[in-house]
N, C-alpha and C. Protein backbone atom coordinates (compact mmCIF):
# COMPACT_ATOMS: atom_id res chain seq x y z
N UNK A 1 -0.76 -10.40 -4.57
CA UNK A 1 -2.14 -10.72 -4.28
C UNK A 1 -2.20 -12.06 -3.56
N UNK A 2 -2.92 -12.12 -2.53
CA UNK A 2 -2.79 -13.37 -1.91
C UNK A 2 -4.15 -14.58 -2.50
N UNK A 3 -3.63 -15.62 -2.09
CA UNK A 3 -4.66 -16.83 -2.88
C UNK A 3 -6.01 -16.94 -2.46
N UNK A 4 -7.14 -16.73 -2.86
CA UNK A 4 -8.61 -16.74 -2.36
C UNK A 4 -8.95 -17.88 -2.60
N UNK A 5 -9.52 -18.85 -1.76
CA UNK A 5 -9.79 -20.12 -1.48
C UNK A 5 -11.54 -20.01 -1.46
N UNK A 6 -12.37 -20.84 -2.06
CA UNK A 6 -13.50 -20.63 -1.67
C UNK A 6 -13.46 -21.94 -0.66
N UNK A 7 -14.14 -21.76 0.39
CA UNK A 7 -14.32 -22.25 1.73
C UNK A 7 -15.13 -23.66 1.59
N UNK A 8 -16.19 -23.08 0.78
CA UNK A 8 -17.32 -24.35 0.31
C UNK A 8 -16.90 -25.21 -0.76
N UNK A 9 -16.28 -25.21 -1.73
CA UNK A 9 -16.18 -25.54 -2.63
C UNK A 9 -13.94 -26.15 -2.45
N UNK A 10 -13.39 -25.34 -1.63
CA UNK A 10 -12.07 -25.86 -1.58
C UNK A 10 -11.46 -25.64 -2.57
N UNK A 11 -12.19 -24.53 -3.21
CA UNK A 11 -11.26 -24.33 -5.10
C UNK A 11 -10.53 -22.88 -4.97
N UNK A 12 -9.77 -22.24 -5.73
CA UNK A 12 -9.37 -21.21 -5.73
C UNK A 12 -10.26 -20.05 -6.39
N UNK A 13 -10.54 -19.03 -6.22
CA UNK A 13 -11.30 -18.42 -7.00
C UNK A 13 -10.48 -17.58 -7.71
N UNK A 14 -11.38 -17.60 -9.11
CA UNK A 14 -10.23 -16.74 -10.69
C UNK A 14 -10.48 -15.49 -11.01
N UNK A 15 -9.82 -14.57 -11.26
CA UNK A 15 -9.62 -13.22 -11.47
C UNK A 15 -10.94 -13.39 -12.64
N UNK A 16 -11.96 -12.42 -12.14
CA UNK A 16 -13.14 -12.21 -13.58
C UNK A 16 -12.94 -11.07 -14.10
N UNK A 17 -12.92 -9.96 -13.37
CA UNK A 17 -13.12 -8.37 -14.07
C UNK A 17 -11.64 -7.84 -13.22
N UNK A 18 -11.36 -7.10 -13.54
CA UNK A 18 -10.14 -6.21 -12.56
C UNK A 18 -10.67 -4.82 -13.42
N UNK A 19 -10.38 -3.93 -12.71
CA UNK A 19 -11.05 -2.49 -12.73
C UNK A 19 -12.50 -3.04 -12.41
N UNK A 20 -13.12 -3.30 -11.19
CA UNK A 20 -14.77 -2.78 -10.99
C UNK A 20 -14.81 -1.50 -10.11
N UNK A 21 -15.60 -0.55 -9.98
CA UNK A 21 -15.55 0.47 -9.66
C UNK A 21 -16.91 -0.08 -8.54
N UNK A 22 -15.80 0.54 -6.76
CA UNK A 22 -17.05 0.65 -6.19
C UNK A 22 -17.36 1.97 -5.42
N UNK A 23 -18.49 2.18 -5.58
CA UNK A 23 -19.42 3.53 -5.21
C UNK A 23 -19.37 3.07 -3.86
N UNK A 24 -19.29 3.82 -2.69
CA UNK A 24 -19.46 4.09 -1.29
C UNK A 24 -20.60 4.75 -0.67
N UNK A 25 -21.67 4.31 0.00
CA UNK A 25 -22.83 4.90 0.06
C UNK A 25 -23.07 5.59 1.57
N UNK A 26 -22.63 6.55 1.99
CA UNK A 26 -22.47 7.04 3.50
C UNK A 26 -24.14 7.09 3.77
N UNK A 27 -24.50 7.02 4.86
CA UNK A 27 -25.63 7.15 5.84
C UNK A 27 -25.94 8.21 5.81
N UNK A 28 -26.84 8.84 5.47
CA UNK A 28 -27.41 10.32 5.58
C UNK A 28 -27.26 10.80 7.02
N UNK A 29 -28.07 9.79 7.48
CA UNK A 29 -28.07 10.64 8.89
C UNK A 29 -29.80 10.71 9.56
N UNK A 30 -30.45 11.49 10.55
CA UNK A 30 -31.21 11.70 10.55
C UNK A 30 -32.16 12.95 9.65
N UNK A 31 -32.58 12.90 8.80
CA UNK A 31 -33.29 13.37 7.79
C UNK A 31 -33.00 13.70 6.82
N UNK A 32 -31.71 12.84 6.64
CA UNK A 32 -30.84 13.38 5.50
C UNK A 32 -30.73 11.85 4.28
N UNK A 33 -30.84 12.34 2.79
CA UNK A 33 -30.82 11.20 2.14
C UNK A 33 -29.28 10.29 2.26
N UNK A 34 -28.95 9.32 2.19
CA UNK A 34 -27.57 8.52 1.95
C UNK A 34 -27.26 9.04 0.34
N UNK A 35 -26.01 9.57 0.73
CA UNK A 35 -25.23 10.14 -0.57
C UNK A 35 -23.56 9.16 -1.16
N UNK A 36 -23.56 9.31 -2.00
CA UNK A 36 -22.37 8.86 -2.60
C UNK A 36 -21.13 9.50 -1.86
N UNK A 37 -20.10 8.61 -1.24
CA UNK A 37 -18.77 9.73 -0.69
C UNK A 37 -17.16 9.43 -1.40
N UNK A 38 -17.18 8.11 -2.38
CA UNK A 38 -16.21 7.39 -2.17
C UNK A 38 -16.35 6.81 -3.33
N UNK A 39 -15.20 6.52 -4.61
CA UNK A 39 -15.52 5.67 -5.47
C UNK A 39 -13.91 5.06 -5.36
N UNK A 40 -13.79 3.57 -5.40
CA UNK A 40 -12.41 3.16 -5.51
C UNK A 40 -12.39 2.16 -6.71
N UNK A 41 -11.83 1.49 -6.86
CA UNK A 41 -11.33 0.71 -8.15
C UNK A 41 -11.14 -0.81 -7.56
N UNK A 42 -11.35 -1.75 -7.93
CA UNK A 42 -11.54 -3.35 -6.77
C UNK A 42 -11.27 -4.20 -7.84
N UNK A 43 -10.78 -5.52 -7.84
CA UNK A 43 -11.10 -6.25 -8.40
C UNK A 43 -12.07 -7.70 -8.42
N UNK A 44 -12.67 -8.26 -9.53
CA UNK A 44 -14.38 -9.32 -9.10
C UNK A 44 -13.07 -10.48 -9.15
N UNK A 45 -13.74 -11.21 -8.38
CA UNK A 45 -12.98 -12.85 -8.38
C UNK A 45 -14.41 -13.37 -8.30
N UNK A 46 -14.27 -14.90 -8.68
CA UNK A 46 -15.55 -15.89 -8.69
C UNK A 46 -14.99 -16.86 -8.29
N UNK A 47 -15.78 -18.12 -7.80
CA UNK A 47 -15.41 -19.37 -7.23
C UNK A 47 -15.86 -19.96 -8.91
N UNK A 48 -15.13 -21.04 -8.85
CA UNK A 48 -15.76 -21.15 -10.73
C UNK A 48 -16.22 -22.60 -10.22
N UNK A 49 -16.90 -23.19 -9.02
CA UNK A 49 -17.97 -24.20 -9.22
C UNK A 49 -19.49 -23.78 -8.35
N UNK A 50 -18.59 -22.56 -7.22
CA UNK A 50 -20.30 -22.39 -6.73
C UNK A 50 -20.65 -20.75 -6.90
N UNK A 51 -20.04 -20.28 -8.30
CA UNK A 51 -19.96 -18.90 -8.43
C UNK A 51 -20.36 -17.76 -7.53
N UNK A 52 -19.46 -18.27 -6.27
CA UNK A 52 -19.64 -16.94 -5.26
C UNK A 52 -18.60 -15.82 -5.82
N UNK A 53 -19.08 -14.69 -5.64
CA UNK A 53 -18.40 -13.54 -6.05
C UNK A 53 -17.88 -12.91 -4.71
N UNK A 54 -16.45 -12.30 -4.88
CA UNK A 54 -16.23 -11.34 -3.84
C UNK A 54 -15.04 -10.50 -4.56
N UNK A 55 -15.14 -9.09 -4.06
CA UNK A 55 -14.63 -7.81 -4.71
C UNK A 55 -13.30 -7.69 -4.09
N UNK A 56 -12.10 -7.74 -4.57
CA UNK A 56 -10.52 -7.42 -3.39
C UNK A 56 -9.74 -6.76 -3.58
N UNK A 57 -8.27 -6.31 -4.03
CA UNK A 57 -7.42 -5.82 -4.55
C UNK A 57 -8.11 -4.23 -4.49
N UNK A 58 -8.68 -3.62 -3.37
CA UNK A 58 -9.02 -2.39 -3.45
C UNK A 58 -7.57 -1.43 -4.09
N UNK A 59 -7.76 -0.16 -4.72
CA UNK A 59 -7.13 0.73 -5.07
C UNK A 59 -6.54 1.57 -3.54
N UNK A 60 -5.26 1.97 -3.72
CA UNK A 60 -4.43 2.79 -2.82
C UNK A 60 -5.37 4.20 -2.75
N UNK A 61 -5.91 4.82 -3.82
CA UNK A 61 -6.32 6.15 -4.05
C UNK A 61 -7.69 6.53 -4.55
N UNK A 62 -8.33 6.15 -3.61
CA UNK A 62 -9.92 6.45 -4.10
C UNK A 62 -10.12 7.45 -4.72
N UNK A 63 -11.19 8.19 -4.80
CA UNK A 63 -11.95 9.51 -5.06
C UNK A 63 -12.87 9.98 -3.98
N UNK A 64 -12.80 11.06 -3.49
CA UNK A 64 -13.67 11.41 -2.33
C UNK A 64 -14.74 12.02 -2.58
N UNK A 65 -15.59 12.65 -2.05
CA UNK A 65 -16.73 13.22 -2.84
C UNK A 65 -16.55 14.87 -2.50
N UNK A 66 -15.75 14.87 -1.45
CA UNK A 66 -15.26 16.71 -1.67
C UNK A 66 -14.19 16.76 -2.50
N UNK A 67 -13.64 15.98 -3.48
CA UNK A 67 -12.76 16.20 -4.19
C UNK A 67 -13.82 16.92 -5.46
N UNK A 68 -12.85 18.34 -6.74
CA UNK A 68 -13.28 18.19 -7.51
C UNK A 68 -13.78 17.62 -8.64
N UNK A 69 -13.18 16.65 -9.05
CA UNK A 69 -13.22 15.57 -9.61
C UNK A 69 -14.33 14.09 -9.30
N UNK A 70 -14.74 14.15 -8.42
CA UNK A 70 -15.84 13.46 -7.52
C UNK A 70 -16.79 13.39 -8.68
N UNK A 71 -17.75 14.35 -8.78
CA UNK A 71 -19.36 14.52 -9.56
C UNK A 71 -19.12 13.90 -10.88
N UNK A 72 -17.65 14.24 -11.77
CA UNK A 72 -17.58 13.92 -13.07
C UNK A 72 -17.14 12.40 -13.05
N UNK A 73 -16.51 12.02 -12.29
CA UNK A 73 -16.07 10.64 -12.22
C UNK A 73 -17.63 9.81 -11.83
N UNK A 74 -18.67 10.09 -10.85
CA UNK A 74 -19.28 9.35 -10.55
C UNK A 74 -20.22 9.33 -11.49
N UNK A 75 -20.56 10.31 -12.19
CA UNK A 75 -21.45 10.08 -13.86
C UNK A 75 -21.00 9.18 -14.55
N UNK A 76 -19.67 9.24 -14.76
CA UNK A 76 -19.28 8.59 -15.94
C UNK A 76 -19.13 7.12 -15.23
N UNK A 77 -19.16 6.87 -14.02
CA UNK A 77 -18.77 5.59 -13.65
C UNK A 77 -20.54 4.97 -13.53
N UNK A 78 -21.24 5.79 -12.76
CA UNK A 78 -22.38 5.45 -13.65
C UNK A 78 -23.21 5.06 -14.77
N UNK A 79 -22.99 5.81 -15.70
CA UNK A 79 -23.96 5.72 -16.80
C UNK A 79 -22.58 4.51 -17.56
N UNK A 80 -21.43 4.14 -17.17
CA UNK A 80 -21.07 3.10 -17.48
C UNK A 80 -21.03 2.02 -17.64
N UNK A 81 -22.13 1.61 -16.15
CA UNK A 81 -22.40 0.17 -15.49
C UNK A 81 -21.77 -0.76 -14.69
N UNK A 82 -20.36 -0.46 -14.79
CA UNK A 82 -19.16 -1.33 -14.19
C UNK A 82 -18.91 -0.40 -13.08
N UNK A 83 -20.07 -1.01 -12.09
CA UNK A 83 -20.08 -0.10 -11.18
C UNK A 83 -20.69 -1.44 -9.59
N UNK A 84 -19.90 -1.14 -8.37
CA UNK A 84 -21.20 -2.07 -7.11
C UNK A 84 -21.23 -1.09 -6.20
N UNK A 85 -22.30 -1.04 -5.97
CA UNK A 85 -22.61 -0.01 -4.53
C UNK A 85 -22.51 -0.64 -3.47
N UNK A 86 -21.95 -0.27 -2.32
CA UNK A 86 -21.34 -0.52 -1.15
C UNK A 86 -22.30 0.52 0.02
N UNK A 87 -23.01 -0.14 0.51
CA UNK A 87 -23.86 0.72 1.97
C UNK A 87 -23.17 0.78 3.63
N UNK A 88 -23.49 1.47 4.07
CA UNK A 88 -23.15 1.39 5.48
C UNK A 88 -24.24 0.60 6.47
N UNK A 89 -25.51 1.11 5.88
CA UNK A 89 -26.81 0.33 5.98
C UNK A 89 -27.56 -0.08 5.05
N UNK A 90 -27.81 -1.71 5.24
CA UNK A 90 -28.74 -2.05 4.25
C UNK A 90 -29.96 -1.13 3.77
N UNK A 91 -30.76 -0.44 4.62
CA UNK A 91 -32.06 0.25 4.61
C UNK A 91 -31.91 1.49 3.55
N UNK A 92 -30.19 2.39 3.78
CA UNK A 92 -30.68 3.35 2.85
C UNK A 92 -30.44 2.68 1.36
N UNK A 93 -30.36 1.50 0.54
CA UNK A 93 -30.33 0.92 -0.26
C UNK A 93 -31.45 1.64 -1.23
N UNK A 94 -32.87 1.56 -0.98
CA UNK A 94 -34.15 2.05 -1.78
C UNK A 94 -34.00 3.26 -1.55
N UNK A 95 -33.36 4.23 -0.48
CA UNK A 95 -33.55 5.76 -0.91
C UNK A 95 -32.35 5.51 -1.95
N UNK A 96 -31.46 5.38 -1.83
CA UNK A 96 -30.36 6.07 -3.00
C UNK A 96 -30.91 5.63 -4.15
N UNK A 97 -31.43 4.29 -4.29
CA UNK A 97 -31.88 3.66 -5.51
C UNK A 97 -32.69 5.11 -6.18
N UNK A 98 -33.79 5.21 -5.46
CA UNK A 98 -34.79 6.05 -5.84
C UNK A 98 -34.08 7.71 -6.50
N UNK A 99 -32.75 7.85 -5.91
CA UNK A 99 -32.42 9.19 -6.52
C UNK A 99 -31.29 9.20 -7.57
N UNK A 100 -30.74 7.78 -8.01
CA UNK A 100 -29.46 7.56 -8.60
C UNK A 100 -29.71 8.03 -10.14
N UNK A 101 -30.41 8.20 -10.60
CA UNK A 101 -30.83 8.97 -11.65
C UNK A 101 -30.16 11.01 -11.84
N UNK A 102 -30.71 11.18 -10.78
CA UNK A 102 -30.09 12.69 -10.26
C UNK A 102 -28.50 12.52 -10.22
N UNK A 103 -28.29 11.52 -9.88
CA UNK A 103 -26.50 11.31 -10.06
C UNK A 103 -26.26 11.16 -11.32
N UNK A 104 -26.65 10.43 -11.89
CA UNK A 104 -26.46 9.96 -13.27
C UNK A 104 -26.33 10.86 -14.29
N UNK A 105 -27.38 12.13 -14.26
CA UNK A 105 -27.50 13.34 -15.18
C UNK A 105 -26.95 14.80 -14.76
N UNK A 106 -26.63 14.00 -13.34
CA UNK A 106 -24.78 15.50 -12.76
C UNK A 106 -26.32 16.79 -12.16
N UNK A 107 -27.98 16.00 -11.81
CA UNK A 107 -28.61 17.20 -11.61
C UNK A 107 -28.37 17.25 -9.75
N UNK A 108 -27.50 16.75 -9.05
CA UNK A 108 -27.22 16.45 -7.65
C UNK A 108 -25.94 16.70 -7.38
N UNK A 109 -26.09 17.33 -6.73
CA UNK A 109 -24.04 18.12 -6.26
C UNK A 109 -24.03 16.77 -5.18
N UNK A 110 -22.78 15.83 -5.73
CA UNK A 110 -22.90 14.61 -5.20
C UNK A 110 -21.13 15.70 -5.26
């Protein structure tokens, strides 16, 4: 793992969480909602004087969302909490918000 320096602060930043799980949020498209495609495994680092956060150490082997395994992993990584969503566009942010519930209870072939 290489050394993360925070820029502002000139300090190193310290391993906080390892296993955070991040959700991948693809672009719908034109008339299409932004769906979940991608969940990988990251680890949180913090600057420990100007607590900037940034996510690194991505996983070799994500989860795809045409995989079978996709729908059951993203419930459970859901209704877990140790979870950051990752957009392609800021904007579809409030649609997915608005349907992440339907993910949550497996009623959305995600």
């Amino acid at each position: 793992m290489p050394r993360i320096v925070c820029e502002n602060c000139e300090r190193e930043y310290t391993g906080e969480k390892i296993g955070v799980n991040v959700i991948d949020i693809a672009t719908g498209g034109d008339g299409f909602d932004p769906y979940p495609y991608r969940i990988t495994s990251a680890d949180r680092y913090r600057c420990t004087i100007c607590r900037h956060v940034i996510l690194c150490g991505f996983a070799d082997q994500p989860t795809y969302h045409h995989e079978k395994r996709f729908s059951e992993r993203l419930r459970r990584v859901l209704k877990s909490g140790n979870y950051v969503l990752s957009y392609e566009r800021h904007s579809d942010k409030r649609a997915f918000l608005m349907r992440i519930n339907e993910y949550m209870e497996g009623g959305n072939n995600a």
